[in-house]
PDB file of N, CA and C in Angstrom:
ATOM      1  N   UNK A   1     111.648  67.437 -64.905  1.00  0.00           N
ATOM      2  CA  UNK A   1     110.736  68.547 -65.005  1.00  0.00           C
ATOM      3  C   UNK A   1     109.847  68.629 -63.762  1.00  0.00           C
ATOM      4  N   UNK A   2     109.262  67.990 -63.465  1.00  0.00           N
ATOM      5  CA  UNK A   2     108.797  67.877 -61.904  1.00  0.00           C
ATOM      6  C   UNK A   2     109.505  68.089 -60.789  1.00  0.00           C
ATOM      7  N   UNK A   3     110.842  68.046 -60.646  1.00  0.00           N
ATOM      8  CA  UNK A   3     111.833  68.686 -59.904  1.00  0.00           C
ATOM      9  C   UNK A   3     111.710  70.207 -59.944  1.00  0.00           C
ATOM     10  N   UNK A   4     111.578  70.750 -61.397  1.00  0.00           N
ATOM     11  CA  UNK A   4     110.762  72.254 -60.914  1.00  0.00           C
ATOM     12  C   UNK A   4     109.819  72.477 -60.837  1.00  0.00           C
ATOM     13  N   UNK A   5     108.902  71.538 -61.175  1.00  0.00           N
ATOM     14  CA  UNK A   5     107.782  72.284 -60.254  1.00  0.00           C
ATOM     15  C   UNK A   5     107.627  72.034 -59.072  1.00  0.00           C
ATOM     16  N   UNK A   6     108.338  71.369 -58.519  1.00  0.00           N
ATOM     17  CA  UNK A   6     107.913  71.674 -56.925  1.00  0.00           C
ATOM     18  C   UNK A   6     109.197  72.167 -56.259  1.00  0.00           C
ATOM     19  N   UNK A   7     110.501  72.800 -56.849  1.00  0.00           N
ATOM     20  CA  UNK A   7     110.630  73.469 -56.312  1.00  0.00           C
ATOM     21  C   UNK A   7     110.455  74.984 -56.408  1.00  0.00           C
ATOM     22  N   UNK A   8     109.387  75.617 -57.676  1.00  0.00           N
ATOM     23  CA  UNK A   8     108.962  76.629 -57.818  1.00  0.00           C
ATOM     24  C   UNK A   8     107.286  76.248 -56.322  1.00  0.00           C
ATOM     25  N   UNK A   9     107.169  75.121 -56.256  1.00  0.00           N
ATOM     26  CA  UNK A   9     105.634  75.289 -55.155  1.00  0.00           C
ATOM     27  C   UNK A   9     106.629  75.489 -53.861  1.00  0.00           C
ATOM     28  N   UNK A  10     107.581  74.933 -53.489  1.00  0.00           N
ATOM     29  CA  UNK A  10     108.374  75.134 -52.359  1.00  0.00           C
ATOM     30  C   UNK A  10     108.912  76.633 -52.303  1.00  0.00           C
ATOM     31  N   UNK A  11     109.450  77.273 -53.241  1.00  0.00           N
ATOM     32  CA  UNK A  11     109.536  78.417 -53.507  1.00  0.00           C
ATOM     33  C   UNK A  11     108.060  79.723 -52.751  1.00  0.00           C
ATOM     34  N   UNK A  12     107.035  78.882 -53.765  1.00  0.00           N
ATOM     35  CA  UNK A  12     105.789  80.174 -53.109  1.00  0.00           C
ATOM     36  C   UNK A  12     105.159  79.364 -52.158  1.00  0.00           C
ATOM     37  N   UNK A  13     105.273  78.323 -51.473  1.00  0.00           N
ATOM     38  CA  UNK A  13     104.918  78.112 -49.908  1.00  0.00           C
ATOM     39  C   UNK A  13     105.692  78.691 -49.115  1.00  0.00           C
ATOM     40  N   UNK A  14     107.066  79.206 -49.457  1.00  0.00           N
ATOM     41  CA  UNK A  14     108.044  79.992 -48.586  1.00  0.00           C
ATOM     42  C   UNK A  14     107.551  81.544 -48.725  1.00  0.00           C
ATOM     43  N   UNK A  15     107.424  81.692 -49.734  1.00  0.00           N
ATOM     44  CA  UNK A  15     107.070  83.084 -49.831  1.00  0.00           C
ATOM     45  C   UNK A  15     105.571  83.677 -49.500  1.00  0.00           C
ATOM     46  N   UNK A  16     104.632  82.924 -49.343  1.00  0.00           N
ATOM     47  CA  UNK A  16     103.879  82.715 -48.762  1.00  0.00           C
ATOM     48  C   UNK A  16     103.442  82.943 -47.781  1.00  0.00           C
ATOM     49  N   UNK A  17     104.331  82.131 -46.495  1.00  0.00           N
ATOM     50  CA  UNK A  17     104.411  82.148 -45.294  1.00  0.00           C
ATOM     51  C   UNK A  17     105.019  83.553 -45.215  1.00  0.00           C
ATOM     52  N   UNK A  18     106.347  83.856 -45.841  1.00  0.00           N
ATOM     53  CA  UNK A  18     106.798  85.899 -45.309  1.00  0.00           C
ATOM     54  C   UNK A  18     106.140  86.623 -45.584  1.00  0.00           C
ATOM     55  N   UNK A  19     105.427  86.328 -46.150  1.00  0.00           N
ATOM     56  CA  UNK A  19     104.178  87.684 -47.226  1.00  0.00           C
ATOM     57  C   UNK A  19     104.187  88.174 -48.216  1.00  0.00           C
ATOM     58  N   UNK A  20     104.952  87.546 -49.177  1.00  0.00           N
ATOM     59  CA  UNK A  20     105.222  88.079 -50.433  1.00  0.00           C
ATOM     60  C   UNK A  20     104.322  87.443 -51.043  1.00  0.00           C
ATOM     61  N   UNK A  21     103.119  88.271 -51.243  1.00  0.00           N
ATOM     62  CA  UNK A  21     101.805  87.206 -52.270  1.00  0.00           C
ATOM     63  C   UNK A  21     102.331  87.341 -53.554  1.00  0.00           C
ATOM     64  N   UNK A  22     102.859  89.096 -53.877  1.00  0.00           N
ATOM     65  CA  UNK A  22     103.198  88.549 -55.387  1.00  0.00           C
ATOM     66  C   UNK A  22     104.062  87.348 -56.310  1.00  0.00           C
ATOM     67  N   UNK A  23     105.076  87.596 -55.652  1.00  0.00           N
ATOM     68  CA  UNK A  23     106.045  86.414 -55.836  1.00  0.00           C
ATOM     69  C   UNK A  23     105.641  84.980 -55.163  1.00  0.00           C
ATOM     70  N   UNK A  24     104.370  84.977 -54.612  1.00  0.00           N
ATOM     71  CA  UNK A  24     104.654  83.429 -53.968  1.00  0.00           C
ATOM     72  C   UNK A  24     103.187  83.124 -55.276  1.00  0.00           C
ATOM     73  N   UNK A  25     102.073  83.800 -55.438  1.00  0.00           N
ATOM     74  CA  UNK A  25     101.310  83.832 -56.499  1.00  0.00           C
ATOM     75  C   UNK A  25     102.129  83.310 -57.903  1.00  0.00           C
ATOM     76  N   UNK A  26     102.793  84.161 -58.536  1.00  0.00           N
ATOM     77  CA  UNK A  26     103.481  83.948 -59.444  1.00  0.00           C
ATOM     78  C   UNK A  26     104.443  82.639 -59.361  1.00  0.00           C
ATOM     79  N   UNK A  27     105.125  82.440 -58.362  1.00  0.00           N
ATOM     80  CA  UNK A  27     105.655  81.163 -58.258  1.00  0.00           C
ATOM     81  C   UNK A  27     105.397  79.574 -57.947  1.00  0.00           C
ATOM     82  N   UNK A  28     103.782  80.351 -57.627  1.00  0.00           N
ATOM     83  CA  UNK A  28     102.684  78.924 -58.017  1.00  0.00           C
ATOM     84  C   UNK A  28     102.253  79.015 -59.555  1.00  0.00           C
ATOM     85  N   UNK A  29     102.195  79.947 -60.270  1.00  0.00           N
ATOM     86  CA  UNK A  29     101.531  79.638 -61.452  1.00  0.00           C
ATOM     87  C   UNK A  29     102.597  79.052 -62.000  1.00  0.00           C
ATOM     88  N   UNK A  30     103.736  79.275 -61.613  1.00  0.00           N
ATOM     89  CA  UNK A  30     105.164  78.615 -62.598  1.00  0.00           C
ATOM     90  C   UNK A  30     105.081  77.178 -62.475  1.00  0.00           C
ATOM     91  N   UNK A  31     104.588  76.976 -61.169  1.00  0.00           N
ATOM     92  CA  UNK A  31     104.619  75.519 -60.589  1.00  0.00           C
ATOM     93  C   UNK A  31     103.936  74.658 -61.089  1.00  0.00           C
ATOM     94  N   UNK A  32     102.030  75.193 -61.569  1.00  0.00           N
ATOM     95  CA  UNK A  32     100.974  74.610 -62.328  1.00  0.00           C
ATOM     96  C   UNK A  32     101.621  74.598 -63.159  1.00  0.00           C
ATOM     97  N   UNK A  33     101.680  75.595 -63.932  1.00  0.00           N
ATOM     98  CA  UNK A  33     102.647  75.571 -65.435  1.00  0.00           C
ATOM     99  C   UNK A  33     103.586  74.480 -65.860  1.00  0.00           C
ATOM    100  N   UNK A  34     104.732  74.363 -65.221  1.00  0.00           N
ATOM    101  CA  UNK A  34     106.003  72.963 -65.289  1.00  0.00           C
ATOM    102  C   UNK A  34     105.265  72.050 -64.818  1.00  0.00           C
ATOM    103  N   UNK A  35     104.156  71.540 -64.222  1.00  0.00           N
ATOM    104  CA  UNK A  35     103.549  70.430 -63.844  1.00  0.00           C
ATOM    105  C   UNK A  35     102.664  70.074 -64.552  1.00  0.00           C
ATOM    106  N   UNK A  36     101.761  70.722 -65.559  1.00  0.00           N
ATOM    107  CA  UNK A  36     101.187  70.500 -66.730  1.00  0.00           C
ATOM    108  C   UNK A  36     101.862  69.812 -67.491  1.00  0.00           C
ATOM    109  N   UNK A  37     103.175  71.030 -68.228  1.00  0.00           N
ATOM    110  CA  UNK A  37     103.748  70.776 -68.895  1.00  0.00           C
ATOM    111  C   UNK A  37     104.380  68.987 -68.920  1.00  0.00           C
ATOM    112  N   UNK A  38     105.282  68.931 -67.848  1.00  0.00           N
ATOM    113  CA  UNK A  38     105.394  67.844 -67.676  1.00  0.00           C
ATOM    114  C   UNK A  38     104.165  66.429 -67.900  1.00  0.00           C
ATOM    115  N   UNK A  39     103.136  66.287 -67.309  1.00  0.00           N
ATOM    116  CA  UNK A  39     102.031  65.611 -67.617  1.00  0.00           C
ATOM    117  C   UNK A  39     102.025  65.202 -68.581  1.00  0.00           C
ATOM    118  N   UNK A  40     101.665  66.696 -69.935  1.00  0.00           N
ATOM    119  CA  UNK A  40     101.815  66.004 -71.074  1.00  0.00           C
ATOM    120  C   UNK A  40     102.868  65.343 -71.721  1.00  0.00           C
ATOM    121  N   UNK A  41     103.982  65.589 -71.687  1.00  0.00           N
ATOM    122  CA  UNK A  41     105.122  65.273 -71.941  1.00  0.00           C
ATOM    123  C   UNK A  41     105.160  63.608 -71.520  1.00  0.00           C
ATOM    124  N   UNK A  42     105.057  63.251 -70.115  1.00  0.00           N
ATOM    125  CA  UNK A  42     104.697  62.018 -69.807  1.00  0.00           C
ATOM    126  C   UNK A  42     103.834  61.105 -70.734  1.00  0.00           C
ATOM    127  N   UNK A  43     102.235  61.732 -71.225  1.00  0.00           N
ATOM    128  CA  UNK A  43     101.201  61.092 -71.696  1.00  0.00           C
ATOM    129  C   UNK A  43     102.076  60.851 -73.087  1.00  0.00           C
ATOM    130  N   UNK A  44     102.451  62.004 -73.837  1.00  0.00           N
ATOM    131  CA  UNK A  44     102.836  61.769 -75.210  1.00  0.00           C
ATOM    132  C   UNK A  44     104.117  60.743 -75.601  1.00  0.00           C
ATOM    133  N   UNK A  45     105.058  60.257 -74.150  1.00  0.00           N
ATOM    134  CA  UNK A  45     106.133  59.880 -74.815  1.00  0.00           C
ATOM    135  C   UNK A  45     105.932  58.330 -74.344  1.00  0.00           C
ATOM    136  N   UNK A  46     104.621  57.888 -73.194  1.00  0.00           N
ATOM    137  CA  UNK A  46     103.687  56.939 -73.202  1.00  0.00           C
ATOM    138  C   UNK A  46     103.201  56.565 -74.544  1.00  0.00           C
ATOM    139  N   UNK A  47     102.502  57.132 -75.521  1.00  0.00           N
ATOM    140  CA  UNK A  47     101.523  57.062 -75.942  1.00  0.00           C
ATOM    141  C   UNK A  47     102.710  56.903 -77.730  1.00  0.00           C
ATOM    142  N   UNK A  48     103.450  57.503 -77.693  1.00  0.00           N
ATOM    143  CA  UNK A  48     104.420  57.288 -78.837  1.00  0.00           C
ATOM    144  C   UNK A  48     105.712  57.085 -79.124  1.00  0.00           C
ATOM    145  N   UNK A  49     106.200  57.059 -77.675  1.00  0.00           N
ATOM    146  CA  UNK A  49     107.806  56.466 -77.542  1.00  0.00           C
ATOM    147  C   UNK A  49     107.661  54.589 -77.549  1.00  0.00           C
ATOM    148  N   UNK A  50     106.533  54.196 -77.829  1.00  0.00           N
ATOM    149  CA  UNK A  50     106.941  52.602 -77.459  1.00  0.00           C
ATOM    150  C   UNK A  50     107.495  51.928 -79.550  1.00  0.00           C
ATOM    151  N   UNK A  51     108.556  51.558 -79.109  1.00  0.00           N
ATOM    152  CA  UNK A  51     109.224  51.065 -80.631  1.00  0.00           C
ATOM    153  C   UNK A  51     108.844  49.702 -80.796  1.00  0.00           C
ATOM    154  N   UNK A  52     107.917  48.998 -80.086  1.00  0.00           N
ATOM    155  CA  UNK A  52     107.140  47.778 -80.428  1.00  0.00           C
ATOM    156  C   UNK A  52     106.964  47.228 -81.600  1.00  0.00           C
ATOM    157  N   UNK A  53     107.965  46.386 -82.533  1.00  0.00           N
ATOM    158  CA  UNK A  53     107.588  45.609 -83.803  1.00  0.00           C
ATOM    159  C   UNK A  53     106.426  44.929 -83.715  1.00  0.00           C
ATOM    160  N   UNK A  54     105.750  45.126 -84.923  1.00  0.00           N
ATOM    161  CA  UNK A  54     104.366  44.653 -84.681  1.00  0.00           C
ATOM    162  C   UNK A  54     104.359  43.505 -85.896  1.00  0.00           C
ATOM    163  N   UNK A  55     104.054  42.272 -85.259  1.00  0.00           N
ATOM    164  CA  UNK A  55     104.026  40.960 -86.049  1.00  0.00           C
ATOM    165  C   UNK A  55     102.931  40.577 -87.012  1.00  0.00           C
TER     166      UNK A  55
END
């Protein structure tokens, strides 16, 4: 999941640089967006994927 978001930020740093604010705008919010997303995804499968028998 972090693989897209940065290649949606690589995406609007390209678009960016040609001048397309709309699409390079929008293809940063995609980028925050999948990089959030991801985060939590990380914290939660930290926080409740461990199958630890407890003695």
């Amino acid at each position: 999941m972090f693989r897209w978001a940065i290649i949606f930020l690589i995406i609007a740093i390209v678009a960016g640089f040609l001048g397309f604010g709309g699409i390079a705008g929008t293809a940063a919010w995609a980028a925050k967006l999948v990089f959030g997303v991801a985060v939590v995804l990380v914290v939660l499968s930290l926080i409740f994927g461990r199958n630890v028998p407890r003695v």
